[in-house]
C-alpha atoms as a PDB file:
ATOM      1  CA  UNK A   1     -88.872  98.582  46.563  1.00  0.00           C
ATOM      2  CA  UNK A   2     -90.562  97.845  42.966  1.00  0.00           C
ATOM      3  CA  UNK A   3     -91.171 101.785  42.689  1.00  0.00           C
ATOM      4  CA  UNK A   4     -88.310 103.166  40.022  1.00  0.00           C
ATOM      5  CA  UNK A   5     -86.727 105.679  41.608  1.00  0.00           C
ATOM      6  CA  UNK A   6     -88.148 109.179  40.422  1.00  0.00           C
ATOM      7  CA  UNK A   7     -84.745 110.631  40.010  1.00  0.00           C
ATOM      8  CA  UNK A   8     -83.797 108.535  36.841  1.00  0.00           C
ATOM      9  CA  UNK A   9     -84.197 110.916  34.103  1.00  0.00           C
ATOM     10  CA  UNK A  10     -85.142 110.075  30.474  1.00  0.00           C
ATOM     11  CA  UNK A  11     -82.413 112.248  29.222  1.00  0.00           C
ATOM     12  CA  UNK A  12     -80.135 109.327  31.558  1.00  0.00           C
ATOM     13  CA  UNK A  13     -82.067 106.902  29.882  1.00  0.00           C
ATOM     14  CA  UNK A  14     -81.531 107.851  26.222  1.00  0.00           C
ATOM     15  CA  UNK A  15     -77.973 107.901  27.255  1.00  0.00           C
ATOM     16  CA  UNK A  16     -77.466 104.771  28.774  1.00  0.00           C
ATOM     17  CA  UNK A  17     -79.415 103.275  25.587  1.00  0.00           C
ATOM     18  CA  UNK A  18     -76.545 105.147  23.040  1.00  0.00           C
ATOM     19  CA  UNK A  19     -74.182 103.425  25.614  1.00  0.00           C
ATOM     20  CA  UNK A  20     -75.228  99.829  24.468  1.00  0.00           C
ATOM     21  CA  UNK A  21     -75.953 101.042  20.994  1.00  0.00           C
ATOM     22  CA  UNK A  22     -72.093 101.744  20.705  1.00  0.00           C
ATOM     23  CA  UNK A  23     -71.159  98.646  22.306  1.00  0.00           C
ATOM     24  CA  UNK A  24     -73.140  96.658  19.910  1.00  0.00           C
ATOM     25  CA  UNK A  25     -71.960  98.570  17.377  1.00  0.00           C
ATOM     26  CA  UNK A  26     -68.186  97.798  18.401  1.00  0.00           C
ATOM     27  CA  UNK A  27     -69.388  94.059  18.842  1.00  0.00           C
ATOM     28  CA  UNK A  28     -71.059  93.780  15.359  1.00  0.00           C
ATOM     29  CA  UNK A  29     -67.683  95.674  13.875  1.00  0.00           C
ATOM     30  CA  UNK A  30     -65.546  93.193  14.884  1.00  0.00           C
ATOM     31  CA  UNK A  31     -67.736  89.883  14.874  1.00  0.00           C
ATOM     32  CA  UNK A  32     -68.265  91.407  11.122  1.00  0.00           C
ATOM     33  CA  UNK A  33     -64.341  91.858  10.478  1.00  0.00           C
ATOM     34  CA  UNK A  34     -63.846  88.136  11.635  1.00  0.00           C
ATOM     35  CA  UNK A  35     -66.676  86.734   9.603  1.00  0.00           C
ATOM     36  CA  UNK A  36     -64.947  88.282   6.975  1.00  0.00           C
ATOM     37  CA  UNK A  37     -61.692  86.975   7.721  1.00  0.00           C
ATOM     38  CA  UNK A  38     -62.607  83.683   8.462  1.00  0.00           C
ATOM     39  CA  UNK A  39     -64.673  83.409   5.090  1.00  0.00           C
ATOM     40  CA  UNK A  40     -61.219  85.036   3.456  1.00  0.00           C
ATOM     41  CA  UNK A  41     -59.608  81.852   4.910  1.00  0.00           C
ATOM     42  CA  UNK A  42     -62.076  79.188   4.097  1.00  0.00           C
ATOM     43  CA  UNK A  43     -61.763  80.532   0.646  1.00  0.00           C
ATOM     44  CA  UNK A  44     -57.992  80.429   0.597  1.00  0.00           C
ATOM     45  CA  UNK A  45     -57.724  77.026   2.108  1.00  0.00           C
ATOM     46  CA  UNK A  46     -61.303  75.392  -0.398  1.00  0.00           C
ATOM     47  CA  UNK A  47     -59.133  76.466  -3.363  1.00  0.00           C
ATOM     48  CA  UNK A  48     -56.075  74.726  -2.510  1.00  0.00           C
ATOM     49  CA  UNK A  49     -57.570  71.409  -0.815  1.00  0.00           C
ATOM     50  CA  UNK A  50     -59.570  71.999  -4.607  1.00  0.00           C
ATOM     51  CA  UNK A  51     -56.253  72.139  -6.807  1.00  0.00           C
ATOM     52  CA  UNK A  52     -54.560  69.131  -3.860  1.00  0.00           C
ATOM     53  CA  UNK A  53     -57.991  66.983  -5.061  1.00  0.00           C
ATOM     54  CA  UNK A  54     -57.524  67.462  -8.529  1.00  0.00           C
ATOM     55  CA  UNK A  55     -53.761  67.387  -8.493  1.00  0.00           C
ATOM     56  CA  UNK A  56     -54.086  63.305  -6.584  1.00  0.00           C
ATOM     57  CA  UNK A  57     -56.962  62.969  -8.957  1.00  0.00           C
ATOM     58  CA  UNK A  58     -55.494  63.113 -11.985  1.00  0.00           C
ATOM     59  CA  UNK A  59     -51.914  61.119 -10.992  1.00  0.00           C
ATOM     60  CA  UNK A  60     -53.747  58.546  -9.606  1.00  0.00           C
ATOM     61  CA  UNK A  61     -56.230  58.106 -12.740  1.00  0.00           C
ATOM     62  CA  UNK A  62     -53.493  57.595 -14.909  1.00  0.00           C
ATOM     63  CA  UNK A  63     -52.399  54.412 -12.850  1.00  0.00           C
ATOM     64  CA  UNK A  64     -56.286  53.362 -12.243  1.00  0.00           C
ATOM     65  CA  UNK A  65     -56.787  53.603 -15.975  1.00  0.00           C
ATOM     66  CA  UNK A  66     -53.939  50.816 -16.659  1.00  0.00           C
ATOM     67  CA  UNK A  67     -55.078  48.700 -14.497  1.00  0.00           C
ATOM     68  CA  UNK A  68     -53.242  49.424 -11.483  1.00  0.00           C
ATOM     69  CA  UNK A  69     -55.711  48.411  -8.035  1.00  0.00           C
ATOM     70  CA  UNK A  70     -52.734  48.582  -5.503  1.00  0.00           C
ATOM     71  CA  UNK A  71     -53.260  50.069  -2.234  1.00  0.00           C
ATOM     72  CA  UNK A  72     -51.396  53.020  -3.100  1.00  0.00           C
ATOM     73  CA  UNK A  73     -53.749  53.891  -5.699  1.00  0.00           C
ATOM     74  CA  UNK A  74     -57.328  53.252  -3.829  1.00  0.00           C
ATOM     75  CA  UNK A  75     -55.883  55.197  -0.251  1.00  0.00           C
ATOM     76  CA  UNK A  76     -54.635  58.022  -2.959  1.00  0.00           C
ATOM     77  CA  UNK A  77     -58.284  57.612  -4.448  1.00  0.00           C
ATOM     78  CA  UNK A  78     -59.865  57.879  -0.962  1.00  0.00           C
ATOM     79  CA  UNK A  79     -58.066  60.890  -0.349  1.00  0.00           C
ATOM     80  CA  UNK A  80     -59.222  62.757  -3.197  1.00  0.00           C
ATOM     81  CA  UNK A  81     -62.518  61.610  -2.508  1.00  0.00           C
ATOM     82  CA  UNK A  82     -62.350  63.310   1.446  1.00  0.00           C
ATOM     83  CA  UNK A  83     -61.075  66.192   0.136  1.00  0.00           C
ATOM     84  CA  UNK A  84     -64.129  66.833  -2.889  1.00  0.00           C
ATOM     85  CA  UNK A  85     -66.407  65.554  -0.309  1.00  0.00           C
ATOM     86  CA  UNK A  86     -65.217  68.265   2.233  1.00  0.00           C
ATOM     87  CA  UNK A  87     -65.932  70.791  -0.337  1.00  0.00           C
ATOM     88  CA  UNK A  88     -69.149  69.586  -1.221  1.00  0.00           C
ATOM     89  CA  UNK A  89     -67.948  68.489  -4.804  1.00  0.00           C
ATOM     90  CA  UNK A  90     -70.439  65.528  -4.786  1.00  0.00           C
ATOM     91  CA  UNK A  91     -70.244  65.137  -8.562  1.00  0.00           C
ATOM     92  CA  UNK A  92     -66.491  64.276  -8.797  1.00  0.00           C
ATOM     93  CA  UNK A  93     -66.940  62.724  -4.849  1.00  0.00           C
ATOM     94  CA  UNK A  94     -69.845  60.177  -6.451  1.00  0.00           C
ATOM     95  CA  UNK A  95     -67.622  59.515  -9.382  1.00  0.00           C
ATOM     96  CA  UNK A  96     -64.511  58.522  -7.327  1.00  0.00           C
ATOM     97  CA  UNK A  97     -66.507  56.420  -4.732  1.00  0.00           C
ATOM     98  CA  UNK A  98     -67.770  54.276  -8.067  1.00  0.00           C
ATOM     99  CA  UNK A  99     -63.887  53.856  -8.932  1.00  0.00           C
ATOM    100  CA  UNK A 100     -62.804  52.839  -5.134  1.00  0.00           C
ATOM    101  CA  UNK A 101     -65.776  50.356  -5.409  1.00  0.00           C
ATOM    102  CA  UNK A 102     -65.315  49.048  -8.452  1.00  0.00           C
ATOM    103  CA  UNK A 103     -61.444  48.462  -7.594  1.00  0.00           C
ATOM    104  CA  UNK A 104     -62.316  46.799  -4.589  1.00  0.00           C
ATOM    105  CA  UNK A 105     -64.940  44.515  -6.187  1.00  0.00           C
ATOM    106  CA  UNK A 106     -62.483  43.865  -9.044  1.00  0.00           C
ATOM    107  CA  UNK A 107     -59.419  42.938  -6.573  1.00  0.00           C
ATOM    108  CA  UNK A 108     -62.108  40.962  -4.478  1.00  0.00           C
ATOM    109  CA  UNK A 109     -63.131  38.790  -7.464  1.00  0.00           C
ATOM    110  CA  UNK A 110     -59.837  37.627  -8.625  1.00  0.00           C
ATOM    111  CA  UNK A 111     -58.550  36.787  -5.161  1.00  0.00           C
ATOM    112  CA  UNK A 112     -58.239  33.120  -4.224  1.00  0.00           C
ATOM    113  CA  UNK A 113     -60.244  32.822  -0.610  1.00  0.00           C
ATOM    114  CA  UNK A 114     -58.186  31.259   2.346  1.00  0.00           C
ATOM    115  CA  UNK A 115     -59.727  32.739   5.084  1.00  0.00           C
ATOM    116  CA  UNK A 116     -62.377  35.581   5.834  1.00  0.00           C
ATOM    117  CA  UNK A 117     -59.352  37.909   5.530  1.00  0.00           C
ATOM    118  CA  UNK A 118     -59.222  37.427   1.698  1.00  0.00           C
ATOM    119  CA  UNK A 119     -63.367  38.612   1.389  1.00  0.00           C
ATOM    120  CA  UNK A 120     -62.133  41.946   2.848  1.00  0.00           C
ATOM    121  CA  UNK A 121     -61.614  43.794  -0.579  1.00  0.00           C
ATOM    122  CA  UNK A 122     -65.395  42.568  -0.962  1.00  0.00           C
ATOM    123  CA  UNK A 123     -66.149  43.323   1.607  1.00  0.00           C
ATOM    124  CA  UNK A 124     -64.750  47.075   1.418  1.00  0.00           C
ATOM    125  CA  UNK A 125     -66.949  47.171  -1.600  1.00  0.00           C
ATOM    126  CA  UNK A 126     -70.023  46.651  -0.206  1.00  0.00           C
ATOM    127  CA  UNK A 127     -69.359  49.227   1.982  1.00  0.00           C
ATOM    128  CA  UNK A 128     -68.655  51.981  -0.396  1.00  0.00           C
ATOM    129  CA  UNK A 129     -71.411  50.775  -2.863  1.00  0.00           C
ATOM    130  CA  UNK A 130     -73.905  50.721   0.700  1.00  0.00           C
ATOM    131  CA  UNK A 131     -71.916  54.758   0.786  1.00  0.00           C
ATOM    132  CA  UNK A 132     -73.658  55.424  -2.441  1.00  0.00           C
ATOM    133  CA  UNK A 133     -77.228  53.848  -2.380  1.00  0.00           C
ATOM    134  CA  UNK A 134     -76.142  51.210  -5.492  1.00  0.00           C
ATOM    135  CA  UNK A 135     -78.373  48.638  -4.489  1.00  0.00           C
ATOM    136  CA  UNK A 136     -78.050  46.459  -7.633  1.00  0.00           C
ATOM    137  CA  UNK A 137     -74.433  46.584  -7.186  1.00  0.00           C
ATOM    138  CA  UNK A 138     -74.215  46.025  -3.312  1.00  0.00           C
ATOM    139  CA  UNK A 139     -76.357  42.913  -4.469  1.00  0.00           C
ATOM    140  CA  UNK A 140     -73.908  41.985  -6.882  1.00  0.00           C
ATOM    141  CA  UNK A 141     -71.225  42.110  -4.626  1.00  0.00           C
ATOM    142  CA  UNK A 142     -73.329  40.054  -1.895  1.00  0.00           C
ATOM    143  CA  UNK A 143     -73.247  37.562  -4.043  1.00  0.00           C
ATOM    144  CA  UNK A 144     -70.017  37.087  -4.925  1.00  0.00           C
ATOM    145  CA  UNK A 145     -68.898  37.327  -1.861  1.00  0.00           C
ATOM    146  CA  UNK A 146     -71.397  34.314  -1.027  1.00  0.00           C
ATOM    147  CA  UNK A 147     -69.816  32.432  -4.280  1.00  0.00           C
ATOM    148  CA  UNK A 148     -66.213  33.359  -2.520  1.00  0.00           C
ATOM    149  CA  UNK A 149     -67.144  32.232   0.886  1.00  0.00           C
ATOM    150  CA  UNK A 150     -68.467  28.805  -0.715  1.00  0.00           C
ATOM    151  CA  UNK A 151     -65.419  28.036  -2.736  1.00  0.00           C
ATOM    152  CA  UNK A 152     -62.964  28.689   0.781  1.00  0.00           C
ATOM    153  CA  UNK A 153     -59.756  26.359  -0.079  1.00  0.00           C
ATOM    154  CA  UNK A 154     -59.189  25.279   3.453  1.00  0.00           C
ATOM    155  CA  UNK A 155     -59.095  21.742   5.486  1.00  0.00           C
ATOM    156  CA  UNK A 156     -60.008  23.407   8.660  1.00  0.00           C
ATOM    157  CA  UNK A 157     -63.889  22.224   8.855  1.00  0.00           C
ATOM    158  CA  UNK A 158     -64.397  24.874  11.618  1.00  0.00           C
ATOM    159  CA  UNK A 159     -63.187  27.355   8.920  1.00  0.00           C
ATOM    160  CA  UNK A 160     -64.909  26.233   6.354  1.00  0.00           C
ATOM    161  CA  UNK A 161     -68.274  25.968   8.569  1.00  0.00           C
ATOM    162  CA  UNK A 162     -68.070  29.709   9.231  1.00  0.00           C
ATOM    163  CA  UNK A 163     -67.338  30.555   5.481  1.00  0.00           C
ATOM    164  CA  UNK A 164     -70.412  28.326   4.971  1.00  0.00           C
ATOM    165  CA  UNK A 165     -72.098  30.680   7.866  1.00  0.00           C
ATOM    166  CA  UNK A 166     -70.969  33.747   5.987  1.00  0.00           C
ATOM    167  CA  UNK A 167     -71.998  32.588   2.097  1.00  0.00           C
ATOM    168  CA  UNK A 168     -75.781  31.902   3.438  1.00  0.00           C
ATOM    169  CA  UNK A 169     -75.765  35.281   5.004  1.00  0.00           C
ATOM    170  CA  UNK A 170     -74.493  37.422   1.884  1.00  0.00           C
ATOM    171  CA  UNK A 171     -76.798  35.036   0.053  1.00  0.00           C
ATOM    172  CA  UNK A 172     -79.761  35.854   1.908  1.00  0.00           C
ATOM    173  CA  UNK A 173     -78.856  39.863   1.235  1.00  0.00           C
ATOM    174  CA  UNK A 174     -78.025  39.086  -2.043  1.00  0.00           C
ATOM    175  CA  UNK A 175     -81.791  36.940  -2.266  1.00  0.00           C
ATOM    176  CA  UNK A 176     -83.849  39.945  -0.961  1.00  0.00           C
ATOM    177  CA  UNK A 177     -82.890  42.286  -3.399  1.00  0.00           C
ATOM    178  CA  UNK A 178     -83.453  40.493  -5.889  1.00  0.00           C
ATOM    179  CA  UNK A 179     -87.003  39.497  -4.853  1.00  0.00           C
ATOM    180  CA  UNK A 180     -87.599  43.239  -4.551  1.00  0.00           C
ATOM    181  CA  UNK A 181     -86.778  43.071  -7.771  1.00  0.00           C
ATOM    182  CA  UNK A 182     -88.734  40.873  -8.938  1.00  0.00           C
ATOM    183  CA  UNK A 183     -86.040  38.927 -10.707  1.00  0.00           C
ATOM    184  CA  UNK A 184     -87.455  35.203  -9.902  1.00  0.00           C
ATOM    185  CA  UNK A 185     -84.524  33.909 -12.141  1.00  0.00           C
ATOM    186  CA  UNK A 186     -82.002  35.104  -9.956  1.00  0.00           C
ATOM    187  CA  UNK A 187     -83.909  34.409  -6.733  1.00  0.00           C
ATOM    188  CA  UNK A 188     -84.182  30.996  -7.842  1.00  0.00           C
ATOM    189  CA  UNK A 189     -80.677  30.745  -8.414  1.00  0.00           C
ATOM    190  CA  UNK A 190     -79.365  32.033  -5.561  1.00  0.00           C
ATOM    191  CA  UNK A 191     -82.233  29.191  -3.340  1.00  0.00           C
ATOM    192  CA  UNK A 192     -80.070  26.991  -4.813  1.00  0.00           C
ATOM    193  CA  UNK A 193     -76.898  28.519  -3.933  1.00  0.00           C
ATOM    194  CA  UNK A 194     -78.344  28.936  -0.254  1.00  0.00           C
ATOM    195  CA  UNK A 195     -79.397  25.103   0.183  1.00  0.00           C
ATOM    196  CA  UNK A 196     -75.693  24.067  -1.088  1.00  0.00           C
ATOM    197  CA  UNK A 197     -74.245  26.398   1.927  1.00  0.00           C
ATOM    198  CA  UNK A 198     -76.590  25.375   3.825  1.00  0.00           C
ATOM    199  CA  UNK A 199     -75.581  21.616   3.859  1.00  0.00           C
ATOM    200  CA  UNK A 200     -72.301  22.155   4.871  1.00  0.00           C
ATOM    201  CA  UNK A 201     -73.295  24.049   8.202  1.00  0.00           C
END
């Protein structure tokens, strides 16, 4: 049975070989015509999610630029930023994070803290600085947010215990970095802030 059969000719062979050589052929024609397409299309659709990212861009700056930190204007910011990252425009993606953070860390400072709720635009900015690798400003922002969490205005001592429980930990962040650093000024500083905290858990 594993004897090939004598009366297979090489003339059949050669034949059956052109066979498959057209069929591949026919395959790599069309897979070829579709790469081409789809490439068309990702083209088509880069440039105009390109002009929709500079178009939000530049509305949204204007606003930004006078000061305006609403909602509206970071989720407008955050879509340009999707839409550059998407594209791989890391340039103008890195440059928009830095505004989102920045707005977030500026909203976050101002803000008179109730309950954990009111660290969130802090806490958004840690995020998006962590996003970026800014260490020195995701330390910054640890420590305000320990600062924040220590000055709670609230008469629920179960709130303010775990606003104490949540300054010591974005203390201790804040701490390490800064002992990386070798800042001792600042880590000395911030011992202090940790044993205040500390005393009211």
């Amino acid at each position: 049975g594993s004897k090939i059969s004598e009366c297979v000719s090489l003339r059949e062979i050669r034949e059956a070989i052109s066979v498959l050589r057209k069929n591949d052929k026919k395959y790599l024609d069309k897979h070829a015509k579709r790469t081409v397409i789809l490439k068309q299309l990702y083209r088509e659709i880069a440039e105009l999610s390109l002009k929709r990212a500079q178009d939000i861009y530049a509305k949204v700056k204007e606003h930004y630029t006078k000061g305006d930190l609403s909602d509206k204007v970071i989720d407008q910011l955050i879509v340009a930023f999707r839409l550059f990252s998407d594209l791989g425009v890391h340039k103008s993606a890195g440059a928009i994070a830095y505004m989102i953070s920045t707005a977030y860390a500026q909203r976050g400072i101002t803000k008179e803290i109730r309950s954990v709720d009111d660290l969130s635009d802090l806490v958004a900015a840690r995020q998006w600085f962590m996003r970026l690798g800014a260490k020195e400003w995701e330390a910054a922002v640890n420590l305000h947010i320990g600062e924040k969490a220590m000055s709670t205005v609230n008469t629920d001592p179960m709130m303010l215990q775990s606003m104490a429980q949540v300054s010591v930990w974005h203390f201790y962040k804040a701490r390490d970095y800064y002992f990386e650093q070798r800042q001792t000024k600042m880590v000395d500083r911030i011992q202090f802030d940790i044993e205040r905290a500390t005393q009211l858990l």
